[in-house]
N, C-alpha and C. Protein backbone atom coordinates (compact mmCIF):
# COMPACT_ATOMS: atom_id res chain seq x y z
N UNK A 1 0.83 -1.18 0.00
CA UNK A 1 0.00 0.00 0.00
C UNK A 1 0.88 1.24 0.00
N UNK A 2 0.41 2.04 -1.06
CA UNK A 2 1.25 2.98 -0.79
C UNK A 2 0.64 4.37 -0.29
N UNK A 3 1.53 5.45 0.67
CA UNK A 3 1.08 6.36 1.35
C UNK A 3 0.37 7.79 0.38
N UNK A 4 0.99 8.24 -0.61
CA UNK A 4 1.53 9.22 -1.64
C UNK A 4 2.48 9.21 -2.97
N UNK A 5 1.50 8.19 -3.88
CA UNK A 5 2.06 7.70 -5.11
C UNK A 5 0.75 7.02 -5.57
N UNK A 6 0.46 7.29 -6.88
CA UNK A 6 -1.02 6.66 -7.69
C UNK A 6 -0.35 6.62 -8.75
N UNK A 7 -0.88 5.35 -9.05
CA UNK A 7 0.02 4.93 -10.40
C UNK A 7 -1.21 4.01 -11.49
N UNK A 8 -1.79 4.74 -12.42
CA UNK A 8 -2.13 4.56 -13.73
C UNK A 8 -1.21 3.78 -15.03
N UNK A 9 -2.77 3.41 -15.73
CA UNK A 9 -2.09 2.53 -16.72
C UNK A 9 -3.33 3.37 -17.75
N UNK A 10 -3.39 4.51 -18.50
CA UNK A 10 -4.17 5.59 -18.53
C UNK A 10 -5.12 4.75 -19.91
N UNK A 11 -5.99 5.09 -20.23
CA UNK A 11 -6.94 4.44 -21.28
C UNK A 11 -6.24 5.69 -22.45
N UNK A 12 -7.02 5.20 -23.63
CA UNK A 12 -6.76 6.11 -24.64
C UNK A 12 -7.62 7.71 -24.89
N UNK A 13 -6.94 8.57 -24.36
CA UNK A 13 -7.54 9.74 -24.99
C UNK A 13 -7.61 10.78 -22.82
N UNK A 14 -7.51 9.46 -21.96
CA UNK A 14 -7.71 9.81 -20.81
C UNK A 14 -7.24 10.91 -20.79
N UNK A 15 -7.94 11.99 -19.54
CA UNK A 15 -7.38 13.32 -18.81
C UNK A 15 -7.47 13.32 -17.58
N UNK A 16 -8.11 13.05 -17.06
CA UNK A 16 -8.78 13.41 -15.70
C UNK A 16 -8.20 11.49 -14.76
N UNK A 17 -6.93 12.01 -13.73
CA UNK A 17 -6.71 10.99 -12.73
C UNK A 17 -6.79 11.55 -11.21
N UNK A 18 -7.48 10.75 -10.55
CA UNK A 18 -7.41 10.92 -8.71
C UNK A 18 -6.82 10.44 -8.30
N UNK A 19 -6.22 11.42 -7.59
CA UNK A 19 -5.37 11.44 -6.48
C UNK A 19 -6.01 11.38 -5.01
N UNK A 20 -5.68 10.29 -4.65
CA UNK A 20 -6.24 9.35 -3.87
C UNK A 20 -5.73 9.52 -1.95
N UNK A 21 -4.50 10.17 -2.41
CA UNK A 21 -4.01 10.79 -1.19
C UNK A 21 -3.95 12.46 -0.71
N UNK A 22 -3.97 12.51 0.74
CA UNK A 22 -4.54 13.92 1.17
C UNK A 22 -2.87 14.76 1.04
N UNK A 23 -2.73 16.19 0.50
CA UNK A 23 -1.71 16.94 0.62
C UNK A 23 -1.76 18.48 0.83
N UNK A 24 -0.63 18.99 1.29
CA UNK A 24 -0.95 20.15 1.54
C UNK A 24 -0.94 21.92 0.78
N UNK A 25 0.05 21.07 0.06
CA UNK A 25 -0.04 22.08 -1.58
C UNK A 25 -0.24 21.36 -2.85
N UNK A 26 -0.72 21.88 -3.86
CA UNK A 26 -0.65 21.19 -5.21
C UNK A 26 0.87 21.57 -5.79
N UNK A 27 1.91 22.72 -4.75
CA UNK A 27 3.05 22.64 -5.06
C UNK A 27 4.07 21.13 -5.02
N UNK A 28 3.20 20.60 -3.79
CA UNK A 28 3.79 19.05 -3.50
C UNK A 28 3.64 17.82 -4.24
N UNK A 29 2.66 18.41 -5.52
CA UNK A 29 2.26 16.77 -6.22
C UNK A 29 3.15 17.12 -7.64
N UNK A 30 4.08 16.02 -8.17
CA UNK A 30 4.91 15.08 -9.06
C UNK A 30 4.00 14.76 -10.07
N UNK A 31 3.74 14.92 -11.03
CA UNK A 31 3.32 13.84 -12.07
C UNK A 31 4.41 13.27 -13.07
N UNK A 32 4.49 12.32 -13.30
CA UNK A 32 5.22 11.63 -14.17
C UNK A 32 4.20 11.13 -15.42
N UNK A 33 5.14 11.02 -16.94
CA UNK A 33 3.83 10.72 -17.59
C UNK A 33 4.98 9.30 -18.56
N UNK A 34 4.98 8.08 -18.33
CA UNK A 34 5.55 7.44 -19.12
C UNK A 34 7.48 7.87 -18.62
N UNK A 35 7.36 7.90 -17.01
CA UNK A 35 8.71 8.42 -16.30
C UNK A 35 9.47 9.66 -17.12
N UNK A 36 8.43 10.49 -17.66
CA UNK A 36 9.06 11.80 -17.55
C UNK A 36 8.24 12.68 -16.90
N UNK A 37 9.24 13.83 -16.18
CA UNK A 37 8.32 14.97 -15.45
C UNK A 37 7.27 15.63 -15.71
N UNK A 38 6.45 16.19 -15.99
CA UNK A 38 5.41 17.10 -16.46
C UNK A 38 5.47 18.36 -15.61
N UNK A 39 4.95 19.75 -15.88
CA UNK A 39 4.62 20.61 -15.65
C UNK A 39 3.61 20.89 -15.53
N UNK A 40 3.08 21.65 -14.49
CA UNK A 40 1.95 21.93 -13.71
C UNK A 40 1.84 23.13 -14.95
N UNK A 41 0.44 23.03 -15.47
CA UNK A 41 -0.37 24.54 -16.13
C UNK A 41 0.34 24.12 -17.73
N UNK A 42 1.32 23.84 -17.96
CA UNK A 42 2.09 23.14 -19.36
C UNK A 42 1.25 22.08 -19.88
N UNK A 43 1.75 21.34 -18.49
CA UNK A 43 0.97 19.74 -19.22
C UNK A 43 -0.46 19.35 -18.37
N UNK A 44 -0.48 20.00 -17.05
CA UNK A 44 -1.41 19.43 -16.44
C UNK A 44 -1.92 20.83 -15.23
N UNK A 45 -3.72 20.49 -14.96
CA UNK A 45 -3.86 20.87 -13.99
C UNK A 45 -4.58 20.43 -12.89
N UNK A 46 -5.22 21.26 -12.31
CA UNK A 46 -6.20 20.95 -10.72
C UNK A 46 -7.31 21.51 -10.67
N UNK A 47 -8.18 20.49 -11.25
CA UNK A 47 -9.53 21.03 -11.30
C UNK A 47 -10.46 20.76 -10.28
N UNK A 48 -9.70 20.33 -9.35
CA UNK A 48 -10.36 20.10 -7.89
C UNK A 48 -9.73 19.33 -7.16
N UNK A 49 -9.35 19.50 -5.61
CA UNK A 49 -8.43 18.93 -4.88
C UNK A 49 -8.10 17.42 -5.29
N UNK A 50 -9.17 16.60 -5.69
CA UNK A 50 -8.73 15.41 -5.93
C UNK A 50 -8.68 14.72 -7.05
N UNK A 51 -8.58 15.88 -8.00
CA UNK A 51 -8.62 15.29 -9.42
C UNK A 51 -7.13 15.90 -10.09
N UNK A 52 -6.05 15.11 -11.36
CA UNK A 52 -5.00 16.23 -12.22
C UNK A 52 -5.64 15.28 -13.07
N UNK A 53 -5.66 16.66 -14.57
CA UNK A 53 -5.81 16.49 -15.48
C UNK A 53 -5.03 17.27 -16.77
N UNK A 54 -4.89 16.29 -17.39
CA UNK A 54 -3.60 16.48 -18.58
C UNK A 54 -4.31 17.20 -19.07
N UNK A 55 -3.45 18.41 -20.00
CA UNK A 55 -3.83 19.20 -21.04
C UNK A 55 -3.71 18.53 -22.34
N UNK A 56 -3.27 17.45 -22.59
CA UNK A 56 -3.29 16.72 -23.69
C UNK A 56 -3.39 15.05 -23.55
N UNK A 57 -4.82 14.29 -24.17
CA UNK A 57 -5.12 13.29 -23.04
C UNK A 57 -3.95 11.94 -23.50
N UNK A 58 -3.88 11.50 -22.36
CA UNK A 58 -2.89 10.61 -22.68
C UNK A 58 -3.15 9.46 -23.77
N UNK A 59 -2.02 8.59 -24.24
CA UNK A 59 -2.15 7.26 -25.27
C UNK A 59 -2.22 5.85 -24.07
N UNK A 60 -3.14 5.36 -25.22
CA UNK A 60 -3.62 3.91 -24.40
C UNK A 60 -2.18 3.63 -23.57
N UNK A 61 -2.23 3.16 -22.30
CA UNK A 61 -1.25 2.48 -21.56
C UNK A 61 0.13 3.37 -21.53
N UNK A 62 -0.01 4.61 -21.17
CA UNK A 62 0.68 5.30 -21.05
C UNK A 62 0.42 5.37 -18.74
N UNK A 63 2.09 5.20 -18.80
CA UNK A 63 1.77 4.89 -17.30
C UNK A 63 2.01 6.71 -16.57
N UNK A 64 1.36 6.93 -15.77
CA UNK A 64 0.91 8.07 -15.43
C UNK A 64 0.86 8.19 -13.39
N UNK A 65 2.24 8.64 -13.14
CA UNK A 65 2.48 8.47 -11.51
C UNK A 65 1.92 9.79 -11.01
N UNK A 66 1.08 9.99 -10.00
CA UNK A 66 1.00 10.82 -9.09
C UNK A 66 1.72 10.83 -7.68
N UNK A 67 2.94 11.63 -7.81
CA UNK A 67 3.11 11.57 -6.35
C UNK A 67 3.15 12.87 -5.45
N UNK A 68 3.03 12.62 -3.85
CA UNK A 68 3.18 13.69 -2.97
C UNK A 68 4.21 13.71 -2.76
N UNK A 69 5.63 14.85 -3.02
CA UNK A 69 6.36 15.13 -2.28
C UNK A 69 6.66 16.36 -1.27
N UNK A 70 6.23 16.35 -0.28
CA UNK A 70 6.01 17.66 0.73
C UNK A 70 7.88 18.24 0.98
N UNK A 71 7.55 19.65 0.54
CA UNK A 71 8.76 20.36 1.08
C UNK A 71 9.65 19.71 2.25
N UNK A 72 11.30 19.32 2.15
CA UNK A 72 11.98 19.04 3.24
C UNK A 72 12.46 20.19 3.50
N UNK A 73 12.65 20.73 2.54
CA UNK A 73 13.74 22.59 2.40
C UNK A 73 12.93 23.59 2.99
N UNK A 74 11.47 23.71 3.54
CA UNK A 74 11.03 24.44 3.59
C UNK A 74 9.91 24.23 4.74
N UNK A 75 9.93 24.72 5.96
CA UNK A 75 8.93 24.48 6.70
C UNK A 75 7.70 25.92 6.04
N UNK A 76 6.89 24.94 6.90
CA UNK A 76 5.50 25.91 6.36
C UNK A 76 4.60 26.66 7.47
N UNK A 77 4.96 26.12 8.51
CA UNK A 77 4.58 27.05 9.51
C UNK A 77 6.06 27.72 10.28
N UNK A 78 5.96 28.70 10.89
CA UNK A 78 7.24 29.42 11.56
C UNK A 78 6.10 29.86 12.82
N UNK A 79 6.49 29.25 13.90
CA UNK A 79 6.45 29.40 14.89
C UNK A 79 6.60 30.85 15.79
N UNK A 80 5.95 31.85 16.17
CA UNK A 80 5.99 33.01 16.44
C UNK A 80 5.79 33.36 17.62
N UNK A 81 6.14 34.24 18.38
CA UNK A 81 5.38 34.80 20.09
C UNK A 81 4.09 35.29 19.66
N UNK A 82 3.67 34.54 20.28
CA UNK A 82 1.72 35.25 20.89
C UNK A 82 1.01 33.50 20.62
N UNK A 83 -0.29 33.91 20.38
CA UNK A 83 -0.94 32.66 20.44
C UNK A 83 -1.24 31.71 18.80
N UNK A 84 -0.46 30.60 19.38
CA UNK A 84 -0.98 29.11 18.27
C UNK A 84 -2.20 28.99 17.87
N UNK A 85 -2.38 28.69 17.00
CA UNK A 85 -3.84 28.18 16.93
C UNK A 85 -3.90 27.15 16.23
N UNK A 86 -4.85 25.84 16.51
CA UNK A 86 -4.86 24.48 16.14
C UNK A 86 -4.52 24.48 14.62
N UNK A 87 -4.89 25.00 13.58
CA UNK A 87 -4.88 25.06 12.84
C UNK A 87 -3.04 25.08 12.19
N UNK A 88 -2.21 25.55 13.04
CA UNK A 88 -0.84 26.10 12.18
C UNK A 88 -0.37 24.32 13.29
N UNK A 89 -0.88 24.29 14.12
CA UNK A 89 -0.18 23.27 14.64
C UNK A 89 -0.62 21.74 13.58
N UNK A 90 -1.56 21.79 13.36
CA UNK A 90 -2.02 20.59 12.65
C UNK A 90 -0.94 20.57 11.19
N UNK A 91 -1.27 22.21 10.70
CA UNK A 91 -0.03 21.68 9.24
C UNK A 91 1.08 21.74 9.69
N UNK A 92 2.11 21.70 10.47
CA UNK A 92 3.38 21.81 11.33
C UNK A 92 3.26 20.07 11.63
N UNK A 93 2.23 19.35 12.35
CA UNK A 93 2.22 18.01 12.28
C UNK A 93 1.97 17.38 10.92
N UNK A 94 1.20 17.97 10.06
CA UNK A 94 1.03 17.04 8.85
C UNK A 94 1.80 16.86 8.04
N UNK A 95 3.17 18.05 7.95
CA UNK A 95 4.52 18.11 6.94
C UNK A 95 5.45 17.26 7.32
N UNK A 96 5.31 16.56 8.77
CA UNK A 96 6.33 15.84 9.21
C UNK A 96 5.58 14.61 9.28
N UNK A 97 4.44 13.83 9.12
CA UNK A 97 3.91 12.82 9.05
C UNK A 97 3.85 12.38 7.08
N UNK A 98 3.19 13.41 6.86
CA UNK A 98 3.60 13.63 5.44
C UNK A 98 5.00 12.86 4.57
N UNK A 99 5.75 13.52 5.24
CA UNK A 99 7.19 13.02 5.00
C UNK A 99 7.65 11.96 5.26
N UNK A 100 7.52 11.55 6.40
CA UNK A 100 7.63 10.29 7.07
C UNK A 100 7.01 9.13 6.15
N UNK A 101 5.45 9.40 5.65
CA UNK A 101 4.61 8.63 4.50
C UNK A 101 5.87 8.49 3.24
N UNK A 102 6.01 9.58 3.01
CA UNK A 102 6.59 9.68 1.51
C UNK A 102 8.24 8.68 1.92
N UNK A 103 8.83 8.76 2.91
CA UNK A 103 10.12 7.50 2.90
C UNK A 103 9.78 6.33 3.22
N UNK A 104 8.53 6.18 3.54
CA UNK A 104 7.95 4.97 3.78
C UNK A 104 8.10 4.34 2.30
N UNK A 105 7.18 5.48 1.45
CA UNK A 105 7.03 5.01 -0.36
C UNK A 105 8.04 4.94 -0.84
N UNK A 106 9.22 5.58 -0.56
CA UNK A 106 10.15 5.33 -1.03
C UNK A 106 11.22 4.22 -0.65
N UNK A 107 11.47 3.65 0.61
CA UNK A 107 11.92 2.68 0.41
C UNK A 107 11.00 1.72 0.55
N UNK A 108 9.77 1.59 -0.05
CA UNK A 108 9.21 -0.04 -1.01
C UNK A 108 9.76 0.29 -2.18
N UNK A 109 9.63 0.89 -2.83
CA UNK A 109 9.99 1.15 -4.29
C UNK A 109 11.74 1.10 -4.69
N UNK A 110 12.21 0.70 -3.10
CA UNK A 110 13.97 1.11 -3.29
C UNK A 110 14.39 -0.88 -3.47
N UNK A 111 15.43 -0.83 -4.41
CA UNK A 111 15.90 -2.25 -4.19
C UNK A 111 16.81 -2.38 -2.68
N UNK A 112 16.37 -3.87 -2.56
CA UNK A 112 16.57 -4.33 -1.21
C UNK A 112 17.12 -5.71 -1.35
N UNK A 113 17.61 -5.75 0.15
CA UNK A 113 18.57 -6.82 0.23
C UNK A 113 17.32 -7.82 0.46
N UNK A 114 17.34 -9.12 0.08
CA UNK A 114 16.38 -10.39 0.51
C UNK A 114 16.82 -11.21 1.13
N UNK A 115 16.25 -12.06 1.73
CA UNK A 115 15.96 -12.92 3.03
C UNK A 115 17.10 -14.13 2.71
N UNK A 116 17.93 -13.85 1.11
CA UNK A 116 18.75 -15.15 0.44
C UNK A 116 19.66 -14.10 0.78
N UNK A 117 20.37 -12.83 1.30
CA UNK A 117 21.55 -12.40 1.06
C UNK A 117 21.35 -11.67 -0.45
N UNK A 118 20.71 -11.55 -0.98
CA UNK A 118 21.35 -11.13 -2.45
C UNK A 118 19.99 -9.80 -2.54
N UNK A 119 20.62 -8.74 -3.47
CA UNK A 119 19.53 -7.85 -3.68
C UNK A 119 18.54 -8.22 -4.16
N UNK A 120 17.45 -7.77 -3.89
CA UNK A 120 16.05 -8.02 -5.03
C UNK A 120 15.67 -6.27 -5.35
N UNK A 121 15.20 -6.76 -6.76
CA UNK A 121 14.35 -5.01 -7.01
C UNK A 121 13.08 -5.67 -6.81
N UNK A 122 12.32 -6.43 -6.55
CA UNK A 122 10.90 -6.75 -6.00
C UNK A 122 10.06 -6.58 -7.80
N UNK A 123 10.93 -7.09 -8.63
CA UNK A 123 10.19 -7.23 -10.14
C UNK A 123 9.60 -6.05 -10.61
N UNK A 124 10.99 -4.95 -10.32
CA UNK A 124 10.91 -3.72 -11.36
C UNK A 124 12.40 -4.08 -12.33
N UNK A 125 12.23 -3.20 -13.31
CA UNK A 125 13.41 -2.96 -13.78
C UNK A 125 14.43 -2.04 -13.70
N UNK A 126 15.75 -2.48 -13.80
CA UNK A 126 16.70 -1.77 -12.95
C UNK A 126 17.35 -1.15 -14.61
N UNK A 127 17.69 -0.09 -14.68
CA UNK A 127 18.03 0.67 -15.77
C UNK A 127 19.10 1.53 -15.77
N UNK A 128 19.30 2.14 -16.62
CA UNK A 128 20.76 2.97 -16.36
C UNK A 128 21.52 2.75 -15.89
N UNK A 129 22.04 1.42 -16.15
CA UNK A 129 23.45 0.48 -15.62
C UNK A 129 24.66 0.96 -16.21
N UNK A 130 25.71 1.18 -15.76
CA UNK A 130 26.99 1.32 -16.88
C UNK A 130 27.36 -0.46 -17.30
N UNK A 131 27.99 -0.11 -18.80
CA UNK A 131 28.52 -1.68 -19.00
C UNK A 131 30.19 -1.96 -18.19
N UNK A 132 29.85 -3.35 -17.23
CA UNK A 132 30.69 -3.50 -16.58
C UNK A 132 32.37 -3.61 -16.89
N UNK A 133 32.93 -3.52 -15.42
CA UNK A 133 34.32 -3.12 -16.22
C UNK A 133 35.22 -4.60 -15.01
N UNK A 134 34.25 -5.23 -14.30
CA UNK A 134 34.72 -5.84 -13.68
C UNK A 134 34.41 -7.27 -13.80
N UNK A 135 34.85 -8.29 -14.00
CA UNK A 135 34.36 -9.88 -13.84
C UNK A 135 33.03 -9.84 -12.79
N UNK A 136 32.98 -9.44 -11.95
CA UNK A 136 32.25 -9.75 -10.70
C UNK A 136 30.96 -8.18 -10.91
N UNK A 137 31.13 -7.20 -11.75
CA UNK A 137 30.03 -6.14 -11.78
C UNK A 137 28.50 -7.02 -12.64
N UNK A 138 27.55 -6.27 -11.99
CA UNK A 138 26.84 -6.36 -12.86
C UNK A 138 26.37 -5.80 -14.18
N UNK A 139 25.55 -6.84 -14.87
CA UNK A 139 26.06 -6.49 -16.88
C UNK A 139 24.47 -6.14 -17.12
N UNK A 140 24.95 -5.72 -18.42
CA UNK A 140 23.62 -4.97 -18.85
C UNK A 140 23.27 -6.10 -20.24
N UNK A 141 22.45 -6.05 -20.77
CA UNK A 141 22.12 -6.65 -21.95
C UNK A 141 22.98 -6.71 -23.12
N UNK A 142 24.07 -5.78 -22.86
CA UNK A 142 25.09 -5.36 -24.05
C UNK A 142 26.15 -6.01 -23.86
């Protein structure tokens, strides 16, 4: 299960995907379209908190990632003299739970060592290998 990541397999002509997880800016959501970046207002927008939709609809089986990544560089509340109010405290807790979600997603998606000693990528593909220079590196198809 993942915390902040929706991942499509888009029909032909599709625009409109939900985003299925709660965030705190639409500065924080990633789209990927076929693992390249997209641009917010370029390629895509927000026609309501829980919907992005492409400005140009996607091709059959074009894979299409939504993810949350919440600011690490940047807190969003700043803490001040006089009085808190629930409200700045709740997004001050949600950027750090937030985050916490998002390394969760990220190491499932990270290759890992398995229960034999040996890495597994958990049946993704591993890409952008250099061709080896060692007896013992791992080789690429070439």
């Amino acid at each position: 299960m993942s915390f902040a990541r929706d991942q499509y397999s888009a029909t032909g002509s599709q625009t409109d995907f939900t985003i299925t997880f709660p965030y705190l800016s639409t500065d924080h959501i990633e789209v990927t379209q076929n693992g390249s970046t997209l641009t917010v207002t370029t390629h895509y927008s927000f026609p309501n908190a829980t919907t992005m939709r492409l400005v140009t609809g996607a091709t059959l089986a074009d894979v299409i990632v939504i993810t949350r990544n919440t600011s690490q560089s940047t807190i969003l509340v700043d803490f001040t003299a006089g009085t808190l109010v629930e409200a700045d405290l709740d997004r001050n807790a949600l950027q750090m739970f937030y985050m916490a979600q998002e390394a969760v997603d990220d190491a499932a998606l990270s290759l890992r060592l398995g229960t034999d000693g040996n890495w597994d990528a958990t049946s993704f593909q591993i890409k952008n290998v250099l061709d080896p220079t060692l007896a013992q590196d791992a080789a690429t198809l070439a």
